[in-house]
C-alpha atoms as a PDB file:
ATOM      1  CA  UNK A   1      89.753 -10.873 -17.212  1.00  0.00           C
ATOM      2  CA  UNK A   2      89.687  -7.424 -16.543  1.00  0.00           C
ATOM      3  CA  UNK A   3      88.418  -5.164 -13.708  1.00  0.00           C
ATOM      4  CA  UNK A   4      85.414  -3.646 -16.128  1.00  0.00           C
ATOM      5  CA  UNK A   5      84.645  -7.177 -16.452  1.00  0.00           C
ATOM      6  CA  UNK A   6      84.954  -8.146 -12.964  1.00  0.00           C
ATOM      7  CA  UNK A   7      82.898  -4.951 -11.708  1.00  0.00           C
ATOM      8  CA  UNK A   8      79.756  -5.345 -13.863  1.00  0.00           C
ATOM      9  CA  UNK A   9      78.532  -8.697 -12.544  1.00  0.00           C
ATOM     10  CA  UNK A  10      76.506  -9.813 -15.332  1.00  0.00           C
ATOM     11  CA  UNK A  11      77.252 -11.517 -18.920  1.00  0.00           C
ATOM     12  CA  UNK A  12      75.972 -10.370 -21.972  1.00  0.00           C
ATOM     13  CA  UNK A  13      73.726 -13.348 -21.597  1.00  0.00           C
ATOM     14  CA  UNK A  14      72.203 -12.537 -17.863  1.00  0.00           C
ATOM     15  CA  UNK A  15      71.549  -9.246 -18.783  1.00  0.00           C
ATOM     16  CA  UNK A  16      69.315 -10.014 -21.726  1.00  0.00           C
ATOM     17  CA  UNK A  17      67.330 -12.625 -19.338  1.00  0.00           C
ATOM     18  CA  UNK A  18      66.731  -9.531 -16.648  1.00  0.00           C
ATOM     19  CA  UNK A  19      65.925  -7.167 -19.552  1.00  0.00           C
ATOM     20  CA  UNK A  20      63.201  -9.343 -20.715  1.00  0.00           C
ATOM     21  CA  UNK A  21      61.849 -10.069 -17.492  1.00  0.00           C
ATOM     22  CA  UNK A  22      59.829  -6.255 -17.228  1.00  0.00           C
ATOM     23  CA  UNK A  23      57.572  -7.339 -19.805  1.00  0.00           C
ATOM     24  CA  UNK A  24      57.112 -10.514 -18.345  1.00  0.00           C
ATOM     25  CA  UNK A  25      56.214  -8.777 -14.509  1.00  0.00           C
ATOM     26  CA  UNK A  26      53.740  -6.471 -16.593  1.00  0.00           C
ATOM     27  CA  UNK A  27      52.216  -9.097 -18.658  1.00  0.00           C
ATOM     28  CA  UNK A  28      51.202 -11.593 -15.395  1.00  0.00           C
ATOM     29  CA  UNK A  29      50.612  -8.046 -13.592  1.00  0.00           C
ATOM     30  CA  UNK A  30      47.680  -7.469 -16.674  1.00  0.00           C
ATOM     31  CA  UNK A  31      46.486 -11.191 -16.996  1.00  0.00           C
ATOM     32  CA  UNK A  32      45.491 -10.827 -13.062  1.00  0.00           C
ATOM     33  CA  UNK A  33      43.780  -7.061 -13.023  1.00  0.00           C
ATOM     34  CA  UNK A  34      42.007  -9.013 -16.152  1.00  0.00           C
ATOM     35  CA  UNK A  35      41.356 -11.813 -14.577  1.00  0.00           C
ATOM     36  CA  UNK A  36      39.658  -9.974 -11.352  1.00  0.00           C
ATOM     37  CA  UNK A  37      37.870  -7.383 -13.711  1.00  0.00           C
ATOM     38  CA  UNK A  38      36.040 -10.631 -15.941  1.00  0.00           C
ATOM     39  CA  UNK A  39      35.044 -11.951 -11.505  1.00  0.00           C
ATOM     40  CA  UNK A  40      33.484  -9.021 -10.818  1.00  0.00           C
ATOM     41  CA  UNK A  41      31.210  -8.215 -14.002  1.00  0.00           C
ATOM     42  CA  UNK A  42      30.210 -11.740 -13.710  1.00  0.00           C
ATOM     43  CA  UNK A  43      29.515 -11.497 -10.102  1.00  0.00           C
ATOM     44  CA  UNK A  44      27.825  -8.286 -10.460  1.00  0.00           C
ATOM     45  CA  UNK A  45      25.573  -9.626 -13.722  1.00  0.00           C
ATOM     46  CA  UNK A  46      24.777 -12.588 -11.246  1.00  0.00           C
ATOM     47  CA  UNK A  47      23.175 -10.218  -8.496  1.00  0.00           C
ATOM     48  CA  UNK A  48      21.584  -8.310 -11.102  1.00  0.00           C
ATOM     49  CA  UNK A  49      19.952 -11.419 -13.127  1.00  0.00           C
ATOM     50  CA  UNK A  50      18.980 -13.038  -9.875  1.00  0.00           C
ATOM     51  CA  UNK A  51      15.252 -12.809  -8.707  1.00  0.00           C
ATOM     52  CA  UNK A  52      15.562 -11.240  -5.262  1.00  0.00           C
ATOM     53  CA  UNK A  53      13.474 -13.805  -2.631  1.00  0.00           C
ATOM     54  CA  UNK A  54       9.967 -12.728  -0.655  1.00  0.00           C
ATOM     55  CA  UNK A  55       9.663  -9.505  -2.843  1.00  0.00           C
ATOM     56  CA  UNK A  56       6.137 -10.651  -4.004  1.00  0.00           C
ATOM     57  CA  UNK A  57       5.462 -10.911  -0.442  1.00  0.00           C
ATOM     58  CA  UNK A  58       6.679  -8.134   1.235  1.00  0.00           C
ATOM     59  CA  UNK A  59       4.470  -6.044  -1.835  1.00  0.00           C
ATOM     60  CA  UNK A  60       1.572  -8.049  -0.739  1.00  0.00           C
ATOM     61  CA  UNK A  61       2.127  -7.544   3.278  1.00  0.00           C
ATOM     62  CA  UNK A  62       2.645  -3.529   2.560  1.00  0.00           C
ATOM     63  CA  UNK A  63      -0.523  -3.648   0.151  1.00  0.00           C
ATOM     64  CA  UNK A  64      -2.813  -5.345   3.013  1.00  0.00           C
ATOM     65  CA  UNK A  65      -1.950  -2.557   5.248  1.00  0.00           C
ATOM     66  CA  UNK A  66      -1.630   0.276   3.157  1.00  0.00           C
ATOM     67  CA  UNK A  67      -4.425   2.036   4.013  1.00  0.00           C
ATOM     68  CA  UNK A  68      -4.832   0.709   7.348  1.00  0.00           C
ATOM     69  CA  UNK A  69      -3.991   3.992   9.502  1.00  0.00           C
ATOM     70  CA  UNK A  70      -4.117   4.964  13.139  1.00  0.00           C
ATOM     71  CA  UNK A  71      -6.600   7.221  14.683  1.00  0.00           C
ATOM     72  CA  UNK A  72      -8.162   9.273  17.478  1.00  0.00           C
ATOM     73  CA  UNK A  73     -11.438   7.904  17.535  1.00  0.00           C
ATOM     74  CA  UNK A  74     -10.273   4.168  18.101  1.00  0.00           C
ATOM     75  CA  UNK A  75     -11.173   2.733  20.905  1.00  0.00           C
ATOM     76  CA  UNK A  76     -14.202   5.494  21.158  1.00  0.00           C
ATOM     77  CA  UNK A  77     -17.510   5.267  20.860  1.00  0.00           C
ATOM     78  CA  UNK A  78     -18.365   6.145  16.865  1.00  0.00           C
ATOM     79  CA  UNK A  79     -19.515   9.657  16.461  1.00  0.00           C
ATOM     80  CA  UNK A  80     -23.653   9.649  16.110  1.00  0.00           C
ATOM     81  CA  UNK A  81     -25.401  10.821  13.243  1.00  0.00           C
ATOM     82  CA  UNK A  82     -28.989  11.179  11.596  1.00  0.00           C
ATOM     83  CA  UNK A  83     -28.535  11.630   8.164  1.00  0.00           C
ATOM     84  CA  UNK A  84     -30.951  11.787   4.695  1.00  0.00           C
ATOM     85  CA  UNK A  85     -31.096   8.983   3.001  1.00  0.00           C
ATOM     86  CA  UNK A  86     -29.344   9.718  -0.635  1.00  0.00           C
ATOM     87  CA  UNK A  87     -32.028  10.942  -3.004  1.00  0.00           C
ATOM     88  CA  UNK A  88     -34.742  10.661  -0.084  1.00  0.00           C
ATOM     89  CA  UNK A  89     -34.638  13.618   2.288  1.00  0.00           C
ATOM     90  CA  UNK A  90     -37.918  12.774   4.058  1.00  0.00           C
ATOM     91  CA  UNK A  91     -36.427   8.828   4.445  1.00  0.00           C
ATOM     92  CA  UNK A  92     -33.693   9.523   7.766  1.00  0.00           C
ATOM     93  CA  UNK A  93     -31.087   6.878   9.038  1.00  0.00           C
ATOM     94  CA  UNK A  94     -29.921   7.203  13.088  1.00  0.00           C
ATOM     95  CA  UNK A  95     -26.730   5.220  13.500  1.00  0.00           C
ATOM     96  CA  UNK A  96     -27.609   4.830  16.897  1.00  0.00           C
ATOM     97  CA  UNK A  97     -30.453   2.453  15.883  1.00  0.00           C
ATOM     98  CA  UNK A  98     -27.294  -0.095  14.636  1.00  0.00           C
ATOM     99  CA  UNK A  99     -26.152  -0.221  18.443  1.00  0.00           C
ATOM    100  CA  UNK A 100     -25.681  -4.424  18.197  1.00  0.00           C
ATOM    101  CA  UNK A 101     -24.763  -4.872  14.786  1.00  0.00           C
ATOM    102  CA  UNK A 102     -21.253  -4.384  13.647  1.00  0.00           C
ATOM    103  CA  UNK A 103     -21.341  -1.317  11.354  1.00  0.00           C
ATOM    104  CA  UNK A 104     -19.325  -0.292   8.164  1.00  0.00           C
ATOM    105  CA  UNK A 105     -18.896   3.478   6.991  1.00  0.00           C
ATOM    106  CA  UNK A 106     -17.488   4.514   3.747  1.00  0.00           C
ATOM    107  CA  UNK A 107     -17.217   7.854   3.007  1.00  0.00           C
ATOM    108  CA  UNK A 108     -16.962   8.800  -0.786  1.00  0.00           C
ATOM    109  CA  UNK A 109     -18.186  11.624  -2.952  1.00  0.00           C
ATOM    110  CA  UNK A 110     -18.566  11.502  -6.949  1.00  0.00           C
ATOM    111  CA  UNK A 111     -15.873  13.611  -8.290  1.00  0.00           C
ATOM    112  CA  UNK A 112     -13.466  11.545  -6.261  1.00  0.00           C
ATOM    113  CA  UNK A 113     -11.066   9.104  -8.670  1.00  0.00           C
ATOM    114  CA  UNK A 114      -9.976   6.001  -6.341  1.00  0.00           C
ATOM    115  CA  UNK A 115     -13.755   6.472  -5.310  1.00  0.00           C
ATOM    116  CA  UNK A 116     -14.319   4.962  -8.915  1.00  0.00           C
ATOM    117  CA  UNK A 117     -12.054   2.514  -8.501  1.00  0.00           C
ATOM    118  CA  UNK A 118     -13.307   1.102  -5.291  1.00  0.00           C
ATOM    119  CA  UNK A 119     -17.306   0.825  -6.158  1.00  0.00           C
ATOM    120  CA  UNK A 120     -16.831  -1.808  -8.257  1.00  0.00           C
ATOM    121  CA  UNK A 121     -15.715  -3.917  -4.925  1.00  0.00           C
ATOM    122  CA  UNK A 122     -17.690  -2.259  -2.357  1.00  0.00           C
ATOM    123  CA  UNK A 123     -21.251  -3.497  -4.415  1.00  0.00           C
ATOM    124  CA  UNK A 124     -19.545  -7.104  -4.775  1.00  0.00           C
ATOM    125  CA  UNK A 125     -18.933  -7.509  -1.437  1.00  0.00           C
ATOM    126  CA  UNK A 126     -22.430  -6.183   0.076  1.00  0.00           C
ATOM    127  CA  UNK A 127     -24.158  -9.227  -0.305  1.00  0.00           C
ATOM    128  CA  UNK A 128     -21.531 -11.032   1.512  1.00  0.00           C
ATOM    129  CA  UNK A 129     -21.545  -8.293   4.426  1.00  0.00           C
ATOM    130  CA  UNK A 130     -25.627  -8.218   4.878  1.00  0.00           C
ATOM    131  CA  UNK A 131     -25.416 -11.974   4.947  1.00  0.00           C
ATOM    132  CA  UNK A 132     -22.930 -11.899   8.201  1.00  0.00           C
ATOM    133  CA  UNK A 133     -24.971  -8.990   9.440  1.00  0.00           C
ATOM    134  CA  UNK A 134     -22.835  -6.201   9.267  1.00  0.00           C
ATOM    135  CA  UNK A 135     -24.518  -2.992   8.582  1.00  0.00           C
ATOM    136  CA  UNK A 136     -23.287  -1.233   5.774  1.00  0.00           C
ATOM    137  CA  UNK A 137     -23.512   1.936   4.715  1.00  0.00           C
ATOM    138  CA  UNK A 138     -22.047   4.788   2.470  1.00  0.00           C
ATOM    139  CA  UNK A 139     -22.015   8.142   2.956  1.00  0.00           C
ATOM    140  CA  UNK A 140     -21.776  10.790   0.285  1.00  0.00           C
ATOM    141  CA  UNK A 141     -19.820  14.158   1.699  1.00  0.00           C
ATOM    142  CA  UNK A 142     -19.378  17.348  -0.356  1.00  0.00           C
ATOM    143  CA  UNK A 143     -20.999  16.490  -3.176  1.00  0.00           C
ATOM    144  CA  UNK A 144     -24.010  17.407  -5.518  1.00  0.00           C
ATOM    145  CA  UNK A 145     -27.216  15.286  -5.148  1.00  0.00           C
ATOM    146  CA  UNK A 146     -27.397  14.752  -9.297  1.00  0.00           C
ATOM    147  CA  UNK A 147     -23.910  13.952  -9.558  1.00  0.00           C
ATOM    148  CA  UNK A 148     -23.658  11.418  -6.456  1.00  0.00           C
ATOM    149  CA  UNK A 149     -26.673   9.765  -7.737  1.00  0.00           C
ATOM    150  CA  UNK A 150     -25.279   9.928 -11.111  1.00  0.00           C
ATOM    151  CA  UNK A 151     -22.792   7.647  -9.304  1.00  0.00           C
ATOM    152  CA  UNK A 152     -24.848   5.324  -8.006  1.00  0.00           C
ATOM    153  CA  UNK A 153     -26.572   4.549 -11.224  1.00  0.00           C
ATOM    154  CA  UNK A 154     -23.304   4.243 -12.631  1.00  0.00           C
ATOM    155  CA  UNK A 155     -21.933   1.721 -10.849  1.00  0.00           C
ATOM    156  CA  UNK A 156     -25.109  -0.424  -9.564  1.00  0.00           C
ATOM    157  CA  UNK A 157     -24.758   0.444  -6.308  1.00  0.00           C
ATOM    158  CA  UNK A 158     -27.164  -1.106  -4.377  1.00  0.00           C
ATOM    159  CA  UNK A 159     -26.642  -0.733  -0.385  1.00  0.00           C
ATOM    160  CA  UNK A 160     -27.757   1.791   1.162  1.00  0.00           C
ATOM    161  CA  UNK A 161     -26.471   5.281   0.957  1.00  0.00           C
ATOM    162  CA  UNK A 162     -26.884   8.458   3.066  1.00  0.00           C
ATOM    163  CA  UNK A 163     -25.970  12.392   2.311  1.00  0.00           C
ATOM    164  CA  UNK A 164     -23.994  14.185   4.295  1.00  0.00           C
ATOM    165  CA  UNK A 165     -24.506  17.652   5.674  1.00  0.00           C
ATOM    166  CA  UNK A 166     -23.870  20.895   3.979  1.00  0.00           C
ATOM    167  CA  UNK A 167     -21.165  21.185   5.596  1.00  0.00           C
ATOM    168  CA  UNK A 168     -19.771  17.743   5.723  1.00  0.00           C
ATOM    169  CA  UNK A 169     -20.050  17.497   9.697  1.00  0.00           C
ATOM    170  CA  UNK A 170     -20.123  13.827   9.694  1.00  0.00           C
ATOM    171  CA  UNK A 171     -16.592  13.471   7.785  1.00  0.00           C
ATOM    172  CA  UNK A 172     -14.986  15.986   9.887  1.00  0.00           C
ATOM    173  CA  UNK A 173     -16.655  14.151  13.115  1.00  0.00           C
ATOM    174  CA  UNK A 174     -15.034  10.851  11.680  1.00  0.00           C
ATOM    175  CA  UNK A 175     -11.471  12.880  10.987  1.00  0.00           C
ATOM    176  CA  UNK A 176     -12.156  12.839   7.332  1.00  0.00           C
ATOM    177  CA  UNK A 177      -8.480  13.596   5.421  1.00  0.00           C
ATOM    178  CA  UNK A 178     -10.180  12.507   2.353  1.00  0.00           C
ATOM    179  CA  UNK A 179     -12.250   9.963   0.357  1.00  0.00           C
ATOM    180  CA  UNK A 180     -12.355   7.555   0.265  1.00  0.00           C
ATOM    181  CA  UNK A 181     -12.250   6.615   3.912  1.00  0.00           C
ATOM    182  CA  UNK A 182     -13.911   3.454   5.713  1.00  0.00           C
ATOM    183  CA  UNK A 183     -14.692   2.952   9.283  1.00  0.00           C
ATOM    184  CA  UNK A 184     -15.381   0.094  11.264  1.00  0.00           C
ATOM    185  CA  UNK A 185     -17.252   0.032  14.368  1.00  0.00           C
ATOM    186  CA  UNK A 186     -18.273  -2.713  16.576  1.00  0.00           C
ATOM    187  CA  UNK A 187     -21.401  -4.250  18.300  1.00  0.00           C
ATOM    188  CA  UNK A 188     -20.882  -1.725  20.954  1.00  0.00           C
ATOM    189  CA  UNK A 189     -20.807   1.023  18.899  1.00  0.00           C
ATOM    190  CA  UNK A 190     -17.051   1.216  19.227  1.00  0.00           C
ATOM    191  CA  UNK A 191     -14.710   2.314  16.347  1.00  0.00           C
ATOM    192  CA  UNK A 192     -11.904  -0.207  15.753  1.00  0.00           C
ATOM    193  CA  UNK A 193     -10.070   0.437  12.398  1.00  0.00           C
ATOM    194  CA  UNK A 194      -9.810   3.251  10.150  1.00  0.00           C
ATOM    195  CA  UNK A 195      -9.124   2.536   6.079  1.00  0.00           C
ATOM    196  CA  UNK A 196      -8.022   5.249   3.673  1.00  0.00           C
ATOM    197  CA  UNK A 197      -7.602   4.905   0.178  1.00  0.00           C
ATOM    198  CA  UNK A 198      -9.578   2.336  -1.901  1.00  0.00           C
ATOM    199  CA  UNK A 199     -10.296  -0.604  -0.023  1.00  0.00           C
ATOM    200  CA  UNK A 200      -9.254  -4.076  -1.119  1.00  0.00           C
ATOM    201  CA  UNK A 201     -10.391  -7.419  -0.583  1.00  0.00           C
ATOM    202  CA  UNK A 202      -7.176  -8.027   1.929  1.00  0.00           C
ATOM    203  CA  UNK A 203      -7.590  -5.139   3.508  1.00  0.00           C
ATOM    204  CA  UNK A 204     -11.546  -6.012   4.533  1.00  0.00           C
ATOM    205  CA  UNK A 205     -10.426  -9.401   5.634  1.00  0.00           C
ATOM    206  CA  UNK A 206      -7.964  -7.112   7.924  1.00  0.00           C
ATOM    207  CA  UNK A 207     -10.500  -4.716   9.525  1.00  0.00           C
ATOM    208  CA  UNK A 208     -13.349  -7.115   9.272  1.00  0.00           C
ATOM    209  CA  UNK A 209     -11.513  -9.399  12.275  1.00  0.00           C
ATOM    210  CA  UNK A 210     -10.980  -6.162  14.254  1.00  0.00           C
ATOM    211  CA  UNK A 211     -14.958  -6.056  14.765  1.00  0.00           C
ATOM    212  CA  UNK A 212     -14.650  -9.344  17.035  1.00  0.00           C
ATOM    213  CA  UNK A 213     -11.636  -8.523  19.194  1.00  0.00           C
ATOM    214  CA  UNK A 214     -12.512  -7.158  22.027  1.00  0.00           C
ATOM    215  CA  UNK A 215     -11.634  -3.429  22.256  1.00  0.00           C
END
């Protein structure tokens, strides 16, 4: 055998095993990138299909306190008033004369949209309210006598109702942002919760217990 022979190391044979072992190394090297891709769109479809736990309930937990809100007048005595009753100027209603009875105040006016939405509950739970003795009562603020009237009739309102001033005093007193807003004061004529927005059956349950506590 000759030194060529000698010097390249590898028979005709060997050399066509390592030629077709390339393919091979990029052929497993595919399979597994394949392999890992097909893992992680499954895994991915998984987290997407699943339903994601206590999402119903942390929606429900925000929704009770969404309009819950801090403010100055908490813990103070409630801002007195003598107000018109609505469509009755000669007919007047002193909050002071509520001094023992726990005391609801929604603010609203006519032309205001979640106002609409939150009549509907406000007249179904009066008769619940009067039975436990809480006084309440809604006040109309900026707004047209016709038109907040209009209202009333609309939505069969039946507790009672005052009118603002003409210059809406008794929101601003009670740091009015807005309508609608509801405030709860207590037997000693001490506000203890603040609602704005519409207010929702969780969301009396909420403020409702504040009127107990001690302040």
């Amino acid at each position: 055998m000759g030194l060529d022979g000698i010097s390249s190391g590898e028979t005709p044979a060997q050399e066509d095993v390592v030629s077709k072992k390339g393919p091979r190394k990029h052929m497993l090297l595919f399979i597994v990138i394949s392999v890992v891709n097909v893992a992680l769109v499954v895994l991915l479809a998984t987290q997407l299909l699943t339903p994601v736990h206590n999402t119903t309930d942390i929606q429900t937990d925000n929704s009770v306190v969404l309009g819950d809100v801090t403010s100055p007048l908490i813990g103070k005595p409630a801002p007195d008033f003598t107000l018109s009753t609505l469509g009755d100027s000669a007919q007047k209603v002193h909050l002071a004369d509520f001094k023992g009875k726990p005391v609801i105040l929604n603010f609203w006016a006519s032309w205001c949209g979640p106002c609409t939405q939150e009549a509907p509950f406000l007249q179904k739970a009066w008769p619940g309210l009067h039975a436990q003795g809480v006084v309440f009562l809604g006040v109309d603020s900026g707004d047209i006598t016709d038109e907040a009237l209009a209202f009333l009739k609309q939505y069969g309102i039946t507790y009672p109702n005052v009118q603002d001033t003409f210059d809406s005093s008794t929101a601003i007193n009670y740091s009015g942002t807005g309508f609608p807003t509801t405030i709860f004061i207590n037997k000693e004529g001490i506000v203890v919760a603040k609602w704005i927005n519409p207010l929702t059956e969780q969301g009396l349950q909420l403020e409702l217990a504040k009127l107990s506590r001690p302040v």
